[in-house]
PDB file of N, CA and C in Angstrom:
ATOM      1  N   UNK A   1     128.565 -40.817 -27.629  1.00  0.00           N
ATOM      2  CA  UNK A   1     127.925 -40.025 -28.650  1.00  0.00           C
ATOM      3  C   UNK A   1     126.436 -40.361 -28.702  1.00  0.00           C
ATOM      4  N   UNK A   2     125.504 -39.251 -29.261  1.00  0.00           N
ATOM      5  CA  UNK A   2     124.141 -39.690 -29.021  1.00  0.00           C
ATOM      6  C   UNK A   2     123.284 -39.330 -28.244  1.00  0.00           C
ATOM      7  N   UNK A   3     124.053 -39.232 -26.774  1.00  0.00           N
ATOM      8  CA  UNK A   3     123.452 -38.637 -25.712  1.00  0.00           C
ATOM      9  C   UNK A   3     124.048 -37.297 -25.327  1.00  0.00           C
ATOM     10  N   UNK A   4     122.987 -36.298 -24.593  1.00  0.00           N
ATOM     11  CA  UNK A   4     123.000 -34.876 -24.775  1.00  0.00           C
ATOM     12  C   UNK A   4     123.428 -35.669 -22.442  1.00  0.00           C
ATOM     13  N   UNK A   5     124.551 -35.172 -22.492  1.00  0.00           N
ATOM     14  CA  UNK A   5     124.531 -35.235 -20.858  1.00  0.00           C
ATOM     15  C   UNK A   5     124.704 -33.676 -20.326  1.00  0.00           C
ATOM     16  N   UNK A   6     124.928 -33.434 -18.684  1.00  0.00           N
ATOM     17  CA  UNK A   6     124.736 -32.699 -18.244  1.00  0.00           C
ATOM     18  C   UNK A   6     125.889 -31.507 -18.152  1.00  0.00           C
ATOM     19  N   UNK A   7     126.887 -32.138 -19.504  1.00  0.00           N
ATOM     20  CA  UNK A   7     128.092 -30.869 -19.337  1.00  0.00           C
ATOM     21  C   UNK A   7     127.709 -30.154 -20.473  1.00  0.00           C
ATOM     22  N   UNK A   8     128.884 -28.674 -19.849  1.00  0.00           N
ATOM     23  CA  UNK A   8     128.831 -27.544 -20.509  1.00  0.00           C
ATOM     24  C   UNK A   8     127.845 -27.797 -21.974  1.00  0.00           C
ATOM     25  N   UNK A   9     128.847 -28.521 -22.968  1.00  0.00           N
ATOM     26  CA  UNK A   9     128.440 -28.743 -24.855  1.00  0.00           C
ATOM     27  C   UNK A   9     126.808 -29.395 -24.276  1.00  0.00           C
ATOM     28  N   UNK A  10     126.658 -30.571 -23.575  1.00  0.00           N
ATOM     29  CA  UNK A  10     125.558 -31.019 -23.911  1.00  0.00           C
ATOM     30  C   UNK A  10     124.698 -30.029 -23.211  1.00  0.00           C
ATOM     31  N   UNK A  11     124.349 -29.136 -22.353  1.00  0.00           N
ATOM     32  CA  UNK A  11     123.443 -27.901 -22.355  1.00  0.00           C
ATOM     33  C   UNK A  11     123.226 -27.144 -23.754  1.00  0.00           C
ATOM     34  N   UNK A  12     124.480 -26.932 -24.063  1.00  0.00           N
ATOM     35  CA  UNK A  12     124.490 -25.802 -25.167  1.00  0.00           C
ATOM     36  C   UNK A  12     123.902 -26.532 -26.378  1.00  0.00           C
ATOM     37  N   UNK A  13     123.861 -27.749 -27.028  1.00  0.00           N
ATOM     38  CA  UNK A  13     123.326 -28.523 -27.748  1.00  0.00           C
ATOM     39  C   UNK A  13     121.931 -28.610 -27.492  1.00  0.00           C
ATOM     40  N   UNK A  14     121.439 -29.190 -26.361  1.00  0.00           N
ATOM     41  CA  UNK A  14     120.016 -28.889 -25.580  1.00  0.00           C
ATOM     42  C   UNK A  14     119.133 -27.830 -26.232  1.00  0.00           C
ATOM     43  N   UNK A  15     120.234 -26.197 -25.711  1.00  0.00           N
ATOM     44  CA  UNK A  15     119.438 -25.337 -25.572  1.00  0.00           C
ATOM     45  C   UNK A  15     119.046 -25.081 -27.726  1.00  0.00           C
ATOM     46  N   UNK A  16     119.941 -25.389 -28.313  1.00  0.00           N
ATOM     47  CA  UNK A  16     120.049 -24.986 -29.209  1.00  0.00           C
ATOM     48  C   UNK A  16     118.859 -25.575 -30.295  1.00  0.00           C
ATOM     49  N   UNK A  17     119.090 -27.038 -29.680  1.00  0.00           N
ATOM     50  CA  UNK A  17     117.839 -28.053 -30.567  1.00  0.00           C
ATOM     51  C   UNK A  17     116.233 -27.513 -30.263  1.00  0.00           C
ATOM     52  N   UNK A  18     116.060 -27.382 -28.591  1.00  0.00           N
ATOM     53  CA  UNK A  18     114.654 -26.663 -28.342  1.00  0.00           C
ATOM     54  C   UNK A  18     114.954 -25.283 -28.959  1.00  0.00           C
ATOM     55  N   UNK A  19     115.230 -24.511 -29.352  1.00  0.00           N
ATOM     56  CA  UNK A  19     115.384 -23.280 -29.954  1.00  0.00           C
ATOM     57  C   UNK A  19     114.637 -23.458 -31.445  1.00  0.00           C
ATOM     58  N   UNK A  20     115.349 -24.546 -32.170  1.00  0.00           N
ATOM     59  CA  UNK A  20     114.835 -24.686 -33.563  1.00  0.00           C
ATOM     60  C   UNK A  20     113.264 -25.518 -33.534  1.00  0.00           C
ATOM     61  N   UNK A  21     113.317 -26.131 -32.374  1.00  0.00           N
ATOM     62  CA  UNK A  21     112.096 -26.981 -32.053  1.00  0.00           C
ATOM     63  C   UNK A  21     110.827 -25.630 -32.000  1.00  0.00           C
ATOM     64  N   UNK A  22     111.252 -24.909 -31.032  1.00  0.00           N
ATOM     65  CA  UNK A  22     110.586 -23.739 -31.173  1.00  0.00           C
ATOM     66  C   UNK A  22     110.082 -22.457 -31.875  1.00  0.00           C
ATOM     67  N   UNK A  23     111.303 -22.378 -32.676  1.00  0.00           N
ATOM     68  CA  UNK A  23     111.076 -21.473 -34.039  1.00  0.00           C
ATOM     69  C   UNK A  23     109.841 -22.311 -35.192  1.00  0.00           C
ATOM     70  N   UNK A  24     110.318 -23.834 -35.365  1.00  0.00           N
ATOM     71  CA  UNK A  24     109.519 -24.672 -36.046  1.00  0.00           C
ATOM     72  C   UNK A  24     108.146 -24.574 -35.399  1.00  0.00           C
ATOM     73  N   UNK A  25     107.659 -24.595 -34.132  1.00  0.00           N
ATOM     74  CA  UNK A  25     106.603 -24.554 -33.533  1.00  0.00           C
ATOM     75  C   UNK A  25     105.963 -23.125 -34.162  1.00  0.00           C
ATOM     76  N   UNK A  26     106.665 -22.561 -33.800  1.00  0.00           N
ATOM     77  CA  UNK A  26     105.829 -20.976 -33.777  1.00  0.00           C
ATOM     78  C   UNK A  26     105.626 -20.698 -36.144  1.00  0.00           C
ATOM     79  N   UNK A  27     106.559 -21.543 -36.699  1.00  0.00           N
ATOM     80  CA  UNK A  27     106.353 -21.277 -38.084  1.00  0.00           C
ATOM     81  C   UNK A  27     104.909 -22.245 -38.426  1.00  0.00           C
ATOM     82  N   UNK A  28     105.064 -22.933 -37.766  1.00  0.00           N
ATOM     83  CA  UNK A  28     103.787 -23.968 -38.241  1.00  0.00           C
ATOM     84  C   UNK A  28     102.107 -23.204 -37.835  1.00  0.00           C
ATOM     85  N   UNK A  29     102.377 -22.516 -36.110  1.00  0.00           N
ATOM     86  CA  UNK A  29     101.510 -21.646 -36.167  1.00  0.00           C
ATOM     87  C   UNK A  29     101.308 -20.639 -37.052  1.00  0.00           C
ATOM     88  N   UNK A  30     101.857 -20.037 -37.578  1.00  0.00           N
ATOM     89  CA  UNK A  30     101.876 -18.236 -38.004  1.00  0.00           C
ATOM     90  C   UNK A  30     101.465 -19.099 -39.835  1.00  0.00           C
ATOM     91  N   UNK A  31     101.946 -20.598 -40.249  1.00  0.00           N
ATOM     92  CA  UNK A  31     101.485 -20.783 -41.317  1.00  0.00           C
ATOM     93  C   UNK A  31      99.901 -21.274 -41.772  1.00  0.00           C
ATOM     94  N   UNK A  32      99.613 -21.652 -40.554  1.00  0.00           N
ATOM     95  CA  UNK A  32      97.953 -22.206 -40.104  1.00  0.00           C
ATOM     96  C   UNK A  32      97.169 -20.969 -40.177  1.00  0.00           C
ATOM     97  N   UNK A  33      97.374 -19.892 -39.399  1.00  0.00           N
ATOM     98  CA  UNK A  33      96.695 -19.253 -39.046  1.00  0.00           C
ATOM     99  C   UNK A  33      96.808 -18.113 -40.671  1.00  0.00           C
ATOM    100  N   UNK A  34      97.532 -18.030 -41.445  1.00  0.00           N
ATOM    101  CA  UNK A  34      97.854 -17.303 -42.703  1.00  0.00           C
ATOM    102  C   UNK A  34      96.723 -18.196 -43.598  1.00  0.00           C
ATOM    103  N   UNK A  35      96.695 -19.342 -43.620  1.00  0.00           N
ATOM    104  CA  UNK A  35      95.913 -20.364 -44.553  1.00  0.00           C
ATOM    105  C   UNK A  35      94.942 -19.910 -44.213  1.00  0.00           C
ATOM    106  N   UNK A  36      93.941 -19.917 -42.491  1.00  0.00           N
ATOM    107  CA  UNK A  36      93.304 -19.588 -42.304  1.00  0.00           C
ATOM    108  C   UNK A  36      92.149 -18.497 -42.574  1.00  0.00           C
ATOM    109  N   UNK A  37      93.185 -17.315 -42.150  1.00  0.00           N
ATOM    110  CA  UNK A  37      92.831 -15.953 -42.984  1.00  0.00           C
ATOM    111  C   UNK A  37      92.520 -15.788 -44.568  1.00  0.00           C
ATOM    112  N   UNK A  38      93.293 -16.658 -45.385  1.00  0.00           N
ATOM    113  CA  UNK A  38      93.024 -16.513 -46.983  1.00  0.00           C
ATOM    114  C   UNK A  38      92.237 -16.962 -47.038  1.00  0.00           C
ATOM    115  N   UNK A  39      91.616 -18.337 -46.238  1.00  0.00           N
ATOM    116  CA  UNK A  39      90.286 -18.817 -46.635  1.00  0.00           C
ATOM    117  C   UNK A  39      89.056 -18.527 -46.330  1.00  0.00           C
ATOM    118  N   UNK A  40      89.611 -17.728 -44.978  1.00  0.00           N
ATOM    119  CA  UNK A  40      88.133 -16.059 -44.581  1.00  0.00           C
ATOM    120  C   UNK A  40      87.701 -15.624 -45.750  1.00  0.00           C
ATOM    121  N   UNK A  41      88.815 -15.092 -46.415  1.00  0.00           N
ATOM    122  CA  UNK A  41      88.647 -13.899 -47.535  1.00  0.00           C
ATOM    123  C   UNK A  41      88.575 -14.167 -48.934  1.00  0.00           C
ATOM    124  N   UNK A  42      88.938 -15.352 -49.152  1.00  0.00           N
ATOM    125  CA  UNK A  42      88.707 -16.280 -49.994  1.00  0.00           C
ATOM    126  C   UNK A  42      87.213 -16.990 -50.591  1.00  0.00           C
ATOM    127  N   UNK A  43      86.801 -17.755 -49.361  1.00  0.00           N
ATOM    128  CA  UNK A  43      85.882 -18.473 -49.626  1.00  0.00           C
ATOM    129  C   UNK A  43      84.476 -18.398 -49.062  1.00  0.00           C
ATOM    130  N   UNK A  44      83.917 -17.905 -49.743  1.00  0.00           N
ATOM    131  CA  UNK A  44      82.618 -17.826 -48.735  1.00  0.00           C
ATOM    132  C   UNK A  44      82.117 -18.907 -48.013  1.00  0.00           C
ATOM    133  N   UNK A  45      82.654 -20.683 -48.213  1.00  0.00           N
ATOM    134  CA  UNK A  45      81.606 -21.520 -47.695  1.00  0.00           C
ATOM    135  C   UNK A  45      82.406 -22.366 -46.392  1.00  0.00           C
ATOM    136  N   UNK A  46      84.019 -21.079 -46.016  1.00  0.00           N
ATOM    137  CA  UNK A  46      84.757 -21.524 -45.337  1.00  0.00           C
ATOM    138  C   UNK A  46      84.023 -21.043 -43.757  1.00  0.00           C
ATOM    139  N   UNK A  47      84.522 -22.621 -42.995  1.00  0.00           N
ATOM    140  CA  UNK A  47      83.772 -22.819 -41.882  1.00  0.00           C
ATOM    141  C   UNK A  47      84.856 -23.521 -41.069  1.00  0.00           C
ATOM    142  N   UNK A  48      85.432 -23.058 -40.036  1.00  0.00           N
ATOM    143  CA  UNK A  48      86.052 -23.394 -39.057  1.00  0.00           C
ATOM    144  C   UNK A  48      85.660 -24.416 -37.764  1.00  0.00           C
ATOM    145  N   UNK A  49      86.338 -25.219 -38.122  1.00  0.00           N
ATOM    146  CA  UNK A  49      86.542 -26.298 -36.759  1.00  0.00           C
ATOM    147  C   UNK A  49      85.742 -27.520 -37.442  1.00  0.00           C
ATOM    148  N   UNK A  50      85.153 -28.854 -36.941  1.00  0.00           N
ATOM    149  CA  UNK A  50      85.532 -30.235 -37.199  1.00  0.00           C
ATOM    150  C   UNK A  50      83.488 -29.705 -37.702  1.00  0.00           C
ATOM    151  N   UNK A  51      83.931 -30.588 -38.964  1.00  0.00           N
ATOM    152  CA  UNK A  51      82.010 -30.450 -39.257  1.00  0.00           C
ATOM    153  C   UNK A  51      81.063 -31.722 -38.792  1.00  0.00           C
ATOM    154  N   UNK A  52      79.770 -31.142 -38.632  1.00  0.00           N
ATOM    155  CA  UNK A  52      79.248 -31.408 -37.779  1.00  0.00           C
ATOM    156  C   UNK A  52      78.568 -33.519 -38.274  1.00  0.00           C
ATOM    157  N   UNK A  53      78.375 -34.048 -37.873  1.00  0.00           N
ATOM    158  CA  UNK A  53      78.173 -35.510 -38.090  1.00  0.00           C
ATOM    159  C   UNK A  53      77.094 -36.129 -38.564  1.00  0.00           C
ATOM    160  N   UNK A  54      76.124 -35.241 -38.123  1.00  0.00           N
ATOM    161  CA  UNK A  54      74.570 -35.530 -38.785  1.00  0.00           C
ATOM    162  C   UNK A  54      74.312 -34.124 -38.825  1.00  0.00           C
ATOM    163  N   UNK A  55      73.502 -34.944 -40.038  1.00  0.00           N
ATOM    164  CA  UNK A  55      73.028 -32.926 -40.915  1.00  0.00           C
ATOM    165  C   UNK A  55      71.544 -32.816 -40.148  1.00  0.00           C
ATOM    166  N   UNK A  56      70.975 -31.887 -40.703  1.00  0.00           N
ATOM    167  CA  UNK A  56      69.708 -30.957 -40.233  1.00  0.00           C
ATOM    168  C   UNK A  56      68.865 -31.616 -40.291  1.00  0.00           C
ATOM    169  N   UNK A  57      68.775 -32.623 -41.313  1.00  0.00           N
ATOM    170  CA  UNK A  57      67.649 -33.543 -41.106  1.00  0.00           C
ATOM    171  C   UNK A  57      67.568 -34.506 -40.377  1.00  0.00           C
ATOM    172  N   UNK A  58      68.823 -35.456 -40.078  1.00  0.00           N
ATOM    173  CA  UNK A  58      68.533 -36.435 -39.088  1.00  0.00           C
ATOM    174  C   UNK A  58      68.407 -35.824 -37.465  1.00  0.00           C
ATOM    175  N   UNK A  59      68.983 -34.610 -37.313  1.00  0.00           N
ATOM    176  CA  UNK A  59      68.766 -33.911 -35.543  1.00  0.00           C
ATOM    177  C   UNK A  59      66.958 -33.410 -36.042  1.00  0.00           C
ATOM    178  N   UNK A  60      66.867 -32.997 -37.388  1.00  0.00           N
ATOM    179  CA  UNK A  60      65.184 -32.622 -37.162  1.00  0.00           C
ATOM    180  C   UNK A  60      64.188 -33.968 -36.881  1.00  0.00           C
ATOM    181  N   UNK A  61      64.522 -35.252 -37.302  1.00  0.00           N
ATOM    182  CA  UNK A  61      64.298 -36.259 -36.649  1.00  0.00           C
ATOM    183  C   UNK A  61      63.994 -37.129 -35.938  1.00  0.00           C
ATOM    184  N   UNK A  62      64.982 -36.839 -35.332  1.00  0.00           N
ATOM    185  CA  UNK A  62      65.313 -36.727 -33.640  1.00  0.00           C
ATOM    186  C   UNK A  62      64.295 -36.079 -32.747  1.00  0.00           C
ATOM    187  N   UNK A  63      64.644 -34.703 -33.176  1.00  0.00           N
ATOM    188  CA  UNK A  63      63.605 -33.794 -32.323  1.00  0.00           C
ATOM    189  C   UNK A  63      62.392 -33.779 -32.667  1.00  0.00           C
ATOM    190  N   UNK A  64      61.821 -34.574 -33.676  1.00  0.00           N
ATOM    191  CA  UNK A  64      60.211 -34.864 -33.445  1.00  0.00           C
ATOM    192  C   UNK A  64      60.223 -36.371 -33.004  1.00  0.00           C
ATOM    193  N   UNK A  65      60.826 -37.381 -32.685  1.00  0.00           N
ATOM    194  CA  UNK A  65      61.079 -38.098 -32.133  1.00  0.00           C
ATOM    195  C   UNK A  65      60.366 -37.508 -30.681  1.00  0.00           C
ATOM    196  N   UNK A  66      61.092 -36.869 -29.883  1.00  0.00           N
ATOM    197  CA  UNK A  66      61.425 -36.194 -28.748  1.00  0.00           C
ATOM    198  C   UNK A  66      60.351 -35.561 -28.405  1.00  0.00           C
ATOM    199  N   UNK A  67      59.703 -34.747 -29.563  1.00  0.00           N
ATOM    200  CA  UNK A  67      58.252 -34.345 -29.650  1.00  0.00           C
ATOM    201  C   UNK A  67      57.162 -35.455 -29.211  1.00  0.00           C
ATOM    202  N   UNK A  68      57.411 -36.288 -30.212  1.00  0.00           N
ATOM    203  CA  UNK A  68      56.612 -37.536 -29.861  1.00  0.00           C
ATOM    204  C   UNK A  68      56.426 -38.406 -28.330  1.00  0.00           C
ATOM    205  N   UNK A  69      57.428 -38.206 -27.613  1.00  0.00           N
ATOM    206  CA  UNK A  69      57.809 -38.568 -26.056  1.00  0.00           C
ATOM    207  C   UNK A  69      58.571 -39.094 -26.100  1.00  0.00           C
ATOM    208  N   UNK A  70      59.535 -39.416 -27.049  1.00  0.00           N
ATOM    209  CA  UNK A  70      60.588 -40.543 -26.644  1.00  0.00           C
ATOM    210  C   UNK A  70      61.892 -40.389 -25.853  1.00  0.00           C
ATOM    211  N   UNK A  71      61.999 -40.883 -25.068  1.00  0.00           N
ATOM    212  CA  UNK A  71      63.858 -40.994 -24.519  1.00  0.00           C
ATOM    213  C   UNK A  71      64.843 -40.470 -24.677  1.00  0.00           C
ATOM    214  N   UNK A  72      65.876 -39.594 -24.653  1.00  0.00           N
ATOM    215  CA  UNK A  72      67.249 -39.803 -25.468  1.00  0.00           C
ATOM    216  C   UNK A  72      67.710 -40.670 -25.743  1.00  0.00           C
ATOM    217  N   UNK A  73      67.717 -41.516 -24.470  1.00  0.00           N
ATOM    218  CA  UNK A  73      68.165 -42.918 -24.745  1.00  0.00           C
ATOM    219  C   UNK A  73      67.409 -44.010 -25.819  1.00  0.00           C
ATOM    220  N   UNK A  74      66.038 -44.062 -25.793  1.00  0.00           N
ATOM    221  CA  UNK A  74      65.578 -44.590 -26.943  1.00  0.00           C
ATOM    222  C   UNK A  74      65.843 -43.639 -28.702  1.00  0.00           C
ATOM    223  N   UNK A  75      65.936 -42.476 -28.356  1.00  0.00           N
ATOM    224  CA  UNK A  75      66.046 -41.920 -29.861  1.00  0.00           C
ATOM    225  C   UNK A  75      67.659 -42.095 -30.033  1.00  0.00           C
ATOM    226  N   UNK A  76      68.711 -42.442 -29.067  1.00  0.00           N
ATOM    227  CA  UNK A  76      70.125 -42.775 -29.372  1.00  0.00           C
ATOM    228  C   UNK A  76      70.159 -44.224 -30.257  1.00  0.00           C
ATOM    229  N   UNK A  77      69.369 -44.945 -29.469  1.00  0.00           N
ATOM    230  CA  UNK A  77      69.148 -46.550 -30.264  1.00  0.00           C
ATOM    231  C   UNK A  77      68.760 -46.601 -31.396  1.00  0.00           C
ATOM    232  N   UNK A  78      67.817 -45.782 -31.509  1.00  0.00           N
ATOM    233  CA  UNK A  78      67.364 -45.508 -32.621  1.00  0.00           C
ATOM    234  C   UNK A  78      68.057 -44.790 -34.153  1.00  0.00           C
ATOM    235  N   UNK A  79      68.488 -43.297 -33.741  1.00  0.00           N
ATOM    236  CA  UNK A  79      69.319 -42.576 -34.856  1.00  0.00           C
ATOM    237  C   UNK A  79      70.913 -43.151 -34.869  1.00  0.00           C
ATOM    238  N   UNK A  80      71.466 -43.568 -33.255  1.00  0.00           N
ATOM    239  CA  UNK A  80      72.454 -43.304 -33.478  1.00  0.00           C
ATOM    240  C   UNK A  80      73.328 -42.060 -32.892  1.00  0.00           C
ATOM    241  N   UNK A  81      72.489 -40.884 -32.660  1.00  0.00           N
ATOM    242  CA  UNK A  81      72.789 -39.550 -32.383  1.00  0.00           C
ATOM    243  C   UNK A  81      72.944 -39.701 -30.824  1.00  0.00           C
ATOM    244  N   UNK A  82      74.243 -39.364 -29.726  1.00  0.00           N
ATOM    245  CA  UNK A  82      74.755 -39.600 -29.335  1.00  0.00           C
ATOM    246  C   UNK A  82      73.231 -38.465 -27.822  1.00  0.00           C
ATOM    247  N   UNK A  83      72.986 -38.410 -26.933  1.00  0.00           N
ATOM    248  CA  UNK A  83      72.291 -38.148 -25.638  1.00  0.00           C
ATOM    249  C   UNK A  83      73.081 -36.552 -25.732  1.00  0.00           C
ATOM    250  N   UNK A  84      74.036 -36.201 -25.603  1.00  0.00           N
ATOM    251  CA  UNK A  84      74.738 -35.154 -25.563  1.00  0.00           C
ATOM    252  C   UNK A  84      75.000 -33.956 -26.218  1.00  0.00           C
ATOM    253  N   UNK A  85      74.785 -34.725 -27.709  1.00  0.00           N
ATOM    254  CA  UNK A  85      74.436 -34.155 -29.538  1.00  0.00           C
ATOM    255  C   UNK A  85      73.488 -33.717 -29.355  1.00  0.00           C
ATOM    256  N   UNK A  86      72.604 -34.693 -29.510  1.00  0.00           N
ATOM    257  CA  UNK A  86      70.754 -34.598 -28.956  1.00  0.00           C
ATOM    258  C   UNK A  86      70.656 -33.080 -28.117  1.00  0.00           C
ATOM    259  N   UNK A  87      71.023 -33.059 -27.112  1.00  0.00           N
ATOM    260  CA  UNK A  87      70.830 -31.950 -26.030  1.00  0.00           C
ATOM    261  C   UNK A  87      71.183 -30.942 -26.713  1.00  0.00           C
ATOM    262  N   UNK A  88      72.840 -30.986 -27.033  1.00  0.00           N
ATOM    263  CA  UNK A  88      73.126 -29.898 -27.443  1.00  0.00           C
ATOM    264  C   UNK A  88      72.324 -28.796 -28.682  1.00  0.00           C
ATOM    265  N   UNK A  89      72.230 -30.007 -29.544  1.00  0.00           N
ATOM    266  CA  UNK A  89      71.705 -29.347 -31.204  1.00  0.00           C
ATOM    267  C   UNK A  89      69.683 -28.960 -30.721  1.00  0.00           C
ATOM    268  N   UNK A  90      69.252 -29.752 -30.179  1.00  0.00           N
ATOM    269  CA  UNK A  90      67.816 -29.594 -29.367  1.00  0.00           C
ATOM    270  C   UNK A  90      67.921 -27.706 -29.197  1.00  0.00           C
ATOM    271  N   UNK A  91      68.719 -27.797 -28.416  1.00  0.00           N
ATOM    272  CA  UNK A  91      68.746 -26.591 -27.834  1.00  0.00           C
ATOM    273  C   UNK A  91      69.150 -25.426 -28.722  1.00  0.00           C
ATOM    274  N   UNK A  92      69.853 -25.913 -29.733  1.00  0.00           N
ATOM    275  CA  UNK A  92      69.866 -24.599 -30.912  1.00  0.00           C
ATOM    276  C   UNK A  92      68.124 -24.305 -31.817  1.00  0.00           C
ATOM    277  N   UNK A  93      67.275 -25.479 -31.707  1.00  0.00           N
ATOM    278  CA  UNK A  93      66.246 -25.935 -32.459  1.00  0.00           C
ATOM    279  C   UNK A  93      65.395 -24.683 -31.943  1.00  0.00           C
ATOM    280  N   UNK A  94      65.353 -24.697 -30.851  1.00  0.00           N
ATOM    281  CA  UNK A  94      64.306 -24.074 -29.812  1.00  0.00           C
ATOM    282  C   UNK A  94      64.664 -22.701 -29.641  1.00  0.00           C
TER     283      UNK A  94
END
Protein backbone atom coordinates (compact mmCIF):
# COMPACT_ATOMS: atom_id res chain seq x y z
CA UNK A 1 0.00 0.00 0.00
CA UNK A 2 1.30 3.52 -0.69
CA UNK A 3 2.85 2.83 -3.80
CA UNK A 4 1.10 3.55 -7.21
CA UNK A 5 2.92 0.38 -9.30
CA UNK A 6 2.67 -0.48 -12.84
CA UNK A 7 -0.74 -2.53 -12.79
CA UNK A 8 -3.99 -1.97 -14.25
CA UNK A 9 -5.55 0.10 -10.54
CA UNK A 10 -2.15 1.72 -10.08
CA UNK A 11 -2.35 3.48 -13.75
CA UNK A 12 -5.88 4.26 -13.17
CA UNK A 13 -5.03 5.90 -9.70
CA UNK A 14 -2.00 7.71 -11.51
CA UNK A 15 -4.10 8.93 -14.17
CA UNK A 16 -6.74 10.12 -11.86
CA UNK A 17 -4.47 12.03 -9.16
CA UNK A 18 -2.63 14.07 -12.24
CA UNK A 19 -6.17 14.85 -13.45
CA UNK A 20 -7.09 16.68 -10.12
CA UNK A 21 -3.41 17.91 -9.99
CA UNK A 22 -4.36 19.48 -13.19
CA UNK A 23 -7.78 20.81 -12.79
CA UNK A 24 -6.10 22.42 -9.44
CA UNK A 25 -3.37 23.84 -11.75
CA UNK A 26 -5.54 25.34 -14.30
CA UNK A 27 -8.10 26.78 -11.09
CA UNK A 28 -5.22 28.54 -9.53
CA UNK A 29 -4.51 30.04 -13.01
CA UNK A 30 -8.02 31.24 -14.15
CA UNK A 31 -8.08 32.57 -10.17
CA UNK A 32 -4.80 34.80 -10.62
CA UNK A 33 -5.57 36.01 -13.68
CA UNK A 34 -9.55 37.05 -12.41
CA UNK A 35 -7.69 38.96 -9.33
CA UNK A 36 -5.69 40.36 -11.88
CA UNK A 37 -8.30 41.81 -14.11
CA UNK A 38 -10.35 43.35 -10.99
CA UNK A 39 -7.35 45.10 -10.08
CA UNK A 40 -7.00 46.60 -13.83
CA UNK A 41 -10.41 47.92 -13.30
CA UNK A 42 -10.28 48.51 -9.93
CA UNK A 43 -7.30 50.35 -9.13
CA UNK A 44 -5.71 52.91 -10.80
CA UNK A 45 -2.17 52.58 -9.03
CA UNK A 46 -2.24 48.77 -10.03
CA UNK A 47 1.10 47.80 -11.61
CA UNK A 48 2.09 44.42 -12.68
CA UNK A 49 5.15 42.37 -12.05
CA UNK A 50 7.98 42.65 -9.12
CA UNK A 51 8.54 46.60 -8.23
CA UNK A 52 11.32 48.14 -9.05
CA UNK A 53 14.37 48.38 -6.10
CA UNK A 54 15.64 51.82 -6.28
CA UNK A 55 13.36 54.65 -7.00
CA UNK A 56 13.98 57.62 -9.49
CA UNK A 57 16.14 59.28 -7.43
CA UNK A 58 18.84 57.02 -6.55
CA UNK A 59 19.12 55.72 -10.70
CA UNK A 60 18.97 59.82 -11.20
CA UNK A 61 22.10 59.63 -9.10
CA UNK A 62 23.71 57.29 -10.60
CA UNK A 63 23.31 58.76 -13.90
CA UNK A 64 24.93 62.00 -13.01
CA UNK A 65 27.45 60.00 -11.41
CA UNK A 66 28.00 58.55 -14.99
CA UNK A 67 27.70 62.09 -16.30
CA UNK A 68 30.47 62.96 -14.17
CA UNK A 69 32.83 59.99 -15.77
CA UNK A 70 32.52 57.45 -13.44
CA UNK A 71 32.56 53.55 -13.94
CA UNK A 72 29.65 51.28 -13.53
CA UNK A 73 31.73 49.53 -11.61
CA UNK A 74 32.75 52.43 -9.42
CA UNK A 75 29.05 53.89 -9.28
CA UNK A 76 28.03 49.95 -8.24
CA UNK A 77 30.48 50.45 -5.12
CA UNK A 78 29.22 53.28 -4.61
CA UNK A 79 25.06 53.18 -4.85
CA UNK A 80 24.91 49.69 -4.67
CA UNK A 81 22.89 49.66 -8.04
CA UNK A 82 23.80 46.56 -9.69
CA UNK A 83 26.12 47.31 -13.67
CA UNK A 84 23.04 45.76 -15.41
CA UNK A 85 20.19 48.02 -13.51
CA UNK A 86 22.52 50.87 -14.27
CA UNK A 87 22.43 50.01 -18.12
CA UNK A 88 19.18 49.07 -18.21
CA UNK A 89 17.26 52.12 -16.34
CA UNK A 90 20.29 54.61 -18.12
CA UNK A 91 18.76 53.71 -21.13
CA UNK A 92 15.11 54.54 -20.28
CA UNK A 93 16.76 58.11 -18.96
CA UNK A 94 17.96 58.97 -22.43
Amino acid sequence: MGVIDNTATGKLIFTIFSAFAQFERDMIVSRTQEGKEYSRKNNPNFKEGRPNKFTEEQIQLAYELKQQGMTHKMIERKTGISVSTQKRRFNKIV
